[in-house]
Protein backbone atom coordinates (compact mmCIF):
# COMPACT_ATOMS: atom_id res chain seq x y z
CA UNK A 1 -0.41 1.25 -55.98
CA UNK A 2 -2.11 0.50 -59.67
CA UNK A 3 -3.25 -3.04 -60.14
CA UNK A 4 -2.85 -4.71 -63.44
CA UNK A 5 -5.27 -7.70 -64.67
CA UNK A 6 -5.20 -9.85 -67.21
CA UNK A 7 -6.80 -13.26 -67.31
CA UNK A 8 -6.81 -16.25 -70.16
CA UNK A 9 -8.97 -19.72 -70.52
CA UNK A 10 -8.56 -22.98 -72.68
CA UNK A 11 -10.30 -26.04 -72.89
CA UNK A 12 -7.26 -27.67 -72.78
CA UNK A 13 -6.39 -30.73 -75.56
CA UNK A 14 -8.68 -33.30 -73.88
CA UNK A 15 -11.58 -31.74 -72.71
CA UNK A 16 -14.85 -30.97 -75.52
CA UNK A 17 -16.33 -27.81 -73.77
CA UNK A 18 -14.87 -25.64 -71.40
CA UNK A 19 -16.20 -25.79 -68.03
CA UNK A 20 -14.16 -22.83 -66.56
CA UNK A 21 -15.18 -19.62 -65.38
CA UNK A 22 -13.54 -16.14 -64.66
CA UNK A 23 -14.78 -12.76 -64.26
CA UNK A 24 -12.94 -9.62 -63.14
CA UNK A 25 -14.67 -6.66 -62.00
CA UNK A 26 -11.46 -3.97 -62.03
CA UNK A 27 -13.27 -0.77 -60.60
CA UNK A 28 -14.12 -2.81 -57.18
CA UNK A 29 -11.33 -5.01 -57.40
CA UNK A 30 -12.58 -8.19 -57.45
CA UNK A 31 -11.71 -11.25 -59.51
CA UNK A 32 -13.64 -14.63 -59.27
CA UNK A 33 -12.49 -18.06 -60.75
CA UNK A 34 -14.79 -21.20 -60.73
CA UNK A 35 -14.11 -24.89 -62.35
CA UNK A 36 -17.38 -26.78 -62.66
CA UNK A 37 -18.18 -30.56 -62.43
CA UNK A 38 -21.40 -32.38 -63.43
CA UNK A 39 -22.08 -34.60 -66.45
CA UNK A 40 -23.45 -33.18 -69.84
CA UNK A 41 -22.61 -29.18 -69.90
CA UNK A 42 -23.88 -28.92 -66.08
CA UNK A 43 -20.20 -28.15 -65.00
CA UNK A 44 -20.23 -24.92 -67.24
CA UNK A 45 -24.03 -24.31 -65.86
CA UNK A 46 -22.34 -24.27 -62.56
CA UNK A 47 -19.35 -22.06 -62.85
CA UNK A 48 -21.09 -19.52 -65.20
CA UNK A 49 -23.92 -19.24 -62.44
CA UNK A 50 -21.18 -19.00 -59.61
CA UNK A 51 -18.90 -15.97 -61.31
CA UNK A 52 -22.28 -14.38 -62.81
CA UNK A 53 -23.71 -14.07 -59.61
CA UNK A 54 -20.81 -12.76 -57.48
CA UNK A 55 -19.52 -10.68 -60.76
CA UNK A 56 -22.66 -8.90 -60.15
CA UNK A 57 -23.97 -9.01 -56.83
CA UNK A 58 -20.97 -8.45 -55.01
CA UNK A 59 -19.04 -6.41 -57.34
CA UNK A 60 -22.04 -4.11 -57.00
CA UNK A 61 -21.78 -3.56 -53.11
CA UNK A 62 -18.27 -3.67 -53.19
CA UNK A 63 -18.48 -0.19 -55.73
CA UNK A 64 -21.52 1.01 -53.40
CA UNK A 65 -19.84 0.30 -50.32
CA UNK A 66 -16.77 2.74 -50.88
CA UNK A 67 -14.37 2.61 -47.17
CA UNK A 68 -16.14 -0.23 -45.73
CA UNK A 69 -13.89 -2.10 -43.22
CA UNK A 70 -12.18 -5.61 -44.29
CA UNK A 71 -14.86 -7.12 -41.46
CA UNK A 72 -17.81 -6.09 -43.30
CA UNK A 73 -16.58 -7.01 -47.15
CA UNK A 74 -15.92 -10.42 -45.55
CA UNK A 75 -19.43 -10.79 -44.41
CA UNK A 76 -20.64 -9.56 -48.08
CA UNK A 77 -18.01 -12.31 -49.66
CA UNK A 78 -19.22 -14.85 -47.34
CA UNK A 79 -23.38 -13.78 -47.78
CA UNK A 80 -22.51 -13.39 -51.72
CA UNK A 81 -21.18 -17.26 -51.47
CA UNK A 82 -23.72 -18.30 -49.80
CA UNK A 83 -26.59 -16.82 -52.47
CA UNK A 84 -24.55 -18.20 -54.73
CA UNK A 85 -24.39 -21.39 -53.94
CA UNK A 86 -28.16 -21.63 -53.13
CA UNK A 87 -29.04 -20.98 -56.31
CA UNK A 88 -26.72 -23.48 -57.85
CA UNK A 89 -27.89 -25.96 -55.59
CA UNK A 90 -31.57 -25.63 -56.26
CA UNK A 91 -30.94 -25.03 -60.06
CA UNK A 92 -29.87 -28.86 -59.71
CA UNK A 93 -32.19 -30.16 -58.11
CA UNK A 94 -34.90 -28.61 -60.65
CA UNK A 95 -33.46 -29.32 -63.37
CA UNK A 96 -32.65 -33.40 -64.09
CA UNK A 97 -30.15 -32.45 -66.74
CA UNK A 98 -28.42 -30.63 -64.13
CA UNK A 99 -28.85 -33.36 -60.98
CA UNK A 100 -24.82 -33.47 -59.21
CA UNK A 101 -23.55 -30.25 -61.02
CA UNK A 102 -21.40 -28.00 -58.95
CA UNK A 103 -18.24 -25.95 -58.91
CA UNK A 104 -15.06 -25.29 -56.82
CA UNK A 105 -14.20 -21.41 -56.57
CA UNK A 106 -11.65 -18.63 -55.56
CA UNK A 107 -12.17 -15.06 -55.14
CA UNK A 108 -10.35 -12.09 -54.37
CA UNK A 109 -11.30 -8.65 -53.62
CA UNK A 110 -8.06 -5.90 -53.38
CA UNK A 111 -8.80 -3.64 -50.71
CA UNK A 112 -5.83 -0.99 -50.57
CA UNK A 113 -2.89 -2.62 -49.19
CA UNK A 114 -4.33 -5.92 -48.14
CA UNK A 115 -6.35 -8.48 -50.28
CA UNK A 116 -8.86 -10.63 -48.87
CA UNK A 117 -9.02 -14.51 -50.77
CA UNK A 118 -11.62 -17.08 -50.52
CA UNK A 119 -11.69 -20.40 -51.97
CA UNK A 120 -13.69 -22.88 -51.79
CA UNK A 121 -12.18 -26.49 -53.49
CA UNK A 122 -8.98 -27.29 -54.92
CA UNK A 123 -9.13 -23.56 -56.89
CA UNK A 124 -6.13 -21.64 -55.98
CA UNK A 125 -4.35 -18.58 -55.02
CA UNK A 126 -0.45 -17.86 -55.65
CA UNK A 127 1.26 -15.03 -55.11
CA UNK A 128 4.37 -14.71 -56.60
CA UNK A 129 7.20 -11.83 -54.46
CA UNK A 130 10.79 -11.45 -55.18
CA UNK A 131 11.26 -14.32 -57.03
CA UNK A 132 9.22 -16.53 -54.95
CA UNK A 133 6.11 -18.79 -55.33
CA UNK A 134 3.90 -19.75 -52.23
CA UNK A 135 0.57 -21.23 -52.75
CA UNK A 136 -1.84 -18.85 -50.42
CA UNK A 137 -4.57 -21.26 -50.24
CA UNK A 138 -4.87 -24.97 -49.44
CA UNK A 139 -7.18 -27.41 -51.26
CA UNK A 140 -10.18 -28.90 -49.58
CA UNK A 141 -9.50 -32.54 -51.30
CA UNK A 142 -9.41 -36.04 -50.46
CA UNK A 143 -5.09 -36.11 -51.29
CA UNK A 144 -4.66 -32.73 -49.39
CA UNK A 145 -5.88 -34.76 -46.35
CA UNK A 146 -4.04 -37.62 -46.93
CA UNK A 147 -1.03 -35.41 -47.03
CA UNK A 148 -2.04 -33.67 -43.91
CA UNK A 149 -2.73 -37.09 -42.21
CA UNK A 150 0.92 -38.22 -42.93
CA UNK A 151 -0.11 -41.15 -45.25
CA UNK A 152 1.09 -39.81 -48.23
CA UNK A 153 3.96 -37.40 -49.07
CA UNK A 154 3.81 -34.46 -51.31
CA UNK A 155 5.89 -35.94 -53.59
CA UNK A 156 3.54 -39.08 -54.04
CA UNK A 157 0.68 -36.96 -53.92
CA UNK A 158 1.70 -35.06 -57.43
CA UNK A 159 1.24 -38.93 -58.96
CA UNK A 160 -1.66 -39.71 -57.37
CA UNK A 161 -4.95 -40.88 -59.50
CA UNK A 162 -7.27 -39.12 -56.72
CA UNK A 163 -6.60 -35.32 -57.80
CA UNK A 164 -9.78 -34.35 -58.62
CA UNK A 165 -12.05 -35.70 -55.71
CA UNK A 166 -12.61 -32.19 -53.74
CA UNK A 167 -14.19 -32.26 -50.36
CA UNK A 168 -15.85 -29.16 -50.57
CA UNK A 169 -17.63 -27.36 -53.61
CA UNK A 170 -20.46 -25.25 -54.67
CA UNK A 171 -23.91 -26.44 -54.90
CA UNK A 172 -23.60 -29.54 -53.64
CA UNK A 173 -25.40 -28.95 -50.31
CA UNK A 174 -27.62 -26.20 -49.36
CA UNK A 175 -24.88 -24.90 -47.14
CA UNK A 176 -21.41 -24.64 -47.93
CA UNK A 177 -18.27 -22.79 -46.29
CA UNK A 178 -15.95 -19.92 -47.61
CA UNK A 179 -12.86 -20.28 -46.37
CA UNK A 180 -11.11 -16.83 -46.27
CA UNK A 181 -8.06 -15.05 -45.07
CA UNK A 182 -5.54 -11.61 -45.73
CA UNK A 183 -2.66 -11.00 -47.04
CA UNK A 184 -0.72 -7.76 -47.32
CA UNK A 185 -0.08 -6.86 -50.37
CA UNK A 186 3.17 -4.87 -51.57
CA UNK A 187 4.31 -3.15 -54.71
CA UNK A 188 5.87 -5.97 -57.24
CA UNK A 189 3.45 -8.52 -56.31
CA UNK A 190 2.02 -10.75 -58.35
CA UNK A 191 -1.71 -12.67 -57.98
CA UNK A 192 -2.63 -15.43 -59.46
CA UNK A 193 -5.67 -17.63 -59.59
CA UNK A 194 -5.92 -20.61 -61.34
CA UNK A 195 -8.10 -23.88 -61.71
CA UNK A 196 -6.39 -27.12 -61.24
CA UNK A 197 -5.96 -27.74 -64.77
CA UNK A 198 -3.20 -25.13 -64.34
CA UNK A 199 -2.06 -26.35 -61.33
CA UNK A 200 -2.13 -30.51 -61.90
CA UNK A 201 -0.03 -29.68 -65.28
CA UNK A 202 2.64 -27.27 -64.12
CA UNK A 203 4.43 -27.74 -59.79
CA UNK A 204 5.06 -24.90 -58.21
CA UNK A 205 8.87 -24.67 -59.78
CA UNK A 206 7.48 -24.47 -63.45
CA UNK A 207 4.78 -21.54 -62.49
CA UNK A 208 7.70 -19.96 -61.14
CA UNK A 209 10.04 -19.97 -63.96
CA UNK A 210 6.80 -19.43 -67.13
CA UNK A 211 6.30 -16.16 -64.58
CA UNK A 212 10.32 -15.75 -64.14
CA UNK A 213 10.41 -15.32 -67.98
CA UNK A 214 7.66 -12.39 -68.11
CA UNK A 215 8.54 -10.11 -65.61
CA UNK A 216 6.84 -6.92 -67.80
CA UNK A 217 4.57 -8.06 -68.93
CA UNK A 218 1.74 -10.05 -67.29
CA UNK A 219 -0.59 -10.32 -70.15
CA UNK A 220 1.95 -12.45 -71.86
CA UNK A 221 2.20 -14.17 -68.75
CA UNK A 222 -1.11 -15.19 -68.26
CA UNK A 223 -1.17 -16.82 -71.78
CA UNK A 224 2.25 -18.35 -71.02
CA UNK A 225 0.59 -20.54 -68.52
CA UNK A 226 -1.99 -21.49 -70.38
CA UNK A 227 0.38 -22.26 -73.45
CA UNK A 228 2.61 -24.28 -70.66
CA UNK A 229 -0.36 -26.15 -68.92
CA UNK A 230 -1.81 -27.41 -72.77
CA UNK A 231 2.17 -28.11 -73.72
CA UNK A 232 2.77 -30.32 -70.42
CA UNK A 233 -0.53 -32.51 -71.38
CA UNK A 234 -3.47 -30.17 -70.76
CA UNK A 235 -5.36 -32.27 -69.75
CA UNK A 236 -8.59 -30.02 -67.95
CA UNK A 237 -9.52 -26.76 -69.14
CA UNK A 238 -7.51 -24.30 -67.74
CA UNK A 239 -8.02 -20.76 -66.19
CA UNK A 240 -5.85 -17.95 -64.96
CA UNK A 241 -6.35 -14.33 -63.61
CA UNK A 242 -2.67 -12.78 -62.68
CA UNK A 243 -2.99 -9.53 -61.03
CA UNK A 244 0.38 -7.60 -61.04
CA UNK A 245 0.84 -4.44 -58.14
CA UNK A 246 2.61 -2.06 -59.66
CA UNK A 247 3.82 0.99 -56.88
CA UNK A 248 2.27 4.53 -58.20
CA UNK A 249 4.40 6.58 -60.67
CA UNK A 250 4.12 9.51 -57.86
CA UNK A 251 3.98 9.73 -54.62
CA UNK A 252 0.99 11.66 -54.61
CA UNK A 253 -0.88 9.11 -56.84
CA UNK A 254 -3.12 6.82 -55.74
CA UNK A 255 -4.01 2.94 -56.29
CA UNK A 256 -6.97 4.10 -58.47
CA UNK A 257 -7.82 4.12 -61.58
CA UNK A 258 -7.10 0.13 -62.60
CA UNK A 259 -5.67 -0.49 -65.59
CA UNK A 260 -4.79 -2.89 -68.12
């Protein structure tokens, strides 16, 4: 299998700065997408510390590490995470302008068939297969609880005026938890990560049919969901990195080189 990325960002029409974050690291395999929050630009201090830190540190070892096992490139996410958010956390408490700033995250690493995905926040992970959207991770928020508690519906949820209150993020506390799982990955698959100023503008029907309408060509895509989250209000920045597997022109090819 090849792996095609391509990822876009926009401030979106509301927002002044742009306090999203992406980095892509193609020869390990690894793509990282953070939103910050804070007051003043501390939001963008946060993110841009957060992919900066695992764009390097982690896609280093993950090029160094060659055939390690899924066990130990979990331990480096989760030990990358954790250096990462350390250092965002003490950056704000040095630093007054910076006092409350942190970040929500996701992260993926492709590792042959199978990709491991952490998030950390109301970040996400979609992948879309034959047609079909499903949501891969599940927000650490106040209304995702709420939802899982029965007391509000999904439905009711998407109106809710308590979308952005996250129950887990980056640099908050000293110690914060990755939460990670795999998924196999098959030829035709598409990845996507996106901040929630994709994902509060466009449901999971209208990803589905801006992807639907680029099935060749997922740099068009990408910008496609941007274009769709600023049309439908765009109201946050926005971010997107959409990975498309592509199966290998021979069989005697294999997943490597990446490419645009």
């Amino acid at each position: 299998m090849t792996l095609e990325f391509h990822s876009a960002t926009d401030r979106g029409r509301i927002r002044s700065n742009n306090e999203d974050s992406i980095a892509v690291v193609e020869p390990a395999g690894l793509m990282v997408l953070a939103d910050g929050m804070g007051g003043y630009n501390a939001g963008e201090v946060a993110s841009g510390m957060a992919t900066a830190f695992i764009e390097q540190e982690l896609g280093r070892w993950l090029q160094e590490a060659g055939d390690a096992d899924d066990q130990a490139v979990s331990n480096a996410m989760d030990v990358c995470v954790d250096n990462a958010n350390r250092s965002i956390f003490n950056a704000a408490h040095a630093n007054a302008q910076y006092a409350g700033m942190g970040t929500t995250l996701v992260l993926g690493v492709f590792r042959g068939s199978r990709l491991l995905l952490g998030h950390i926040g109301d970040s996400r992970g979609y992948r879309w297969r034959d047609g079909q959207i499903q949501q891969l991770t599940r927000d650490h928020s106040l209304l995702q609880e709420q939802i899982d508690a029965g007391l509000i519906s999904p439905e009711q949820a998407a109106y809710s005026h308590q979308k952005n209150l996250v129950t887990r993020a980056m640099g908050v506390e000293d110690v914060v938890l990755l939460e990670l799982h795999s998924h196999a990955v098959h030829p035709g698959d598409w990845y996507l990560l996106c901040s929630d100023g994709l994902s509060d503008m466009l449901d999971d029907a209208r990803i589905a049919e801006v992807l639907r309408s680029s099935p060749d060509d997922v740099g068009k895509a990408a910008q496609a969901l941007v274009d769709a989250a600023n049309q439908a209000g765009g109201r946050d920045n926005i971010a997107v990195i959409l990975v498309a597997v592509r199966a290998c022109a021979s069989p005697g090819q294999p997943w490597w080189p990446f490419r645009r």
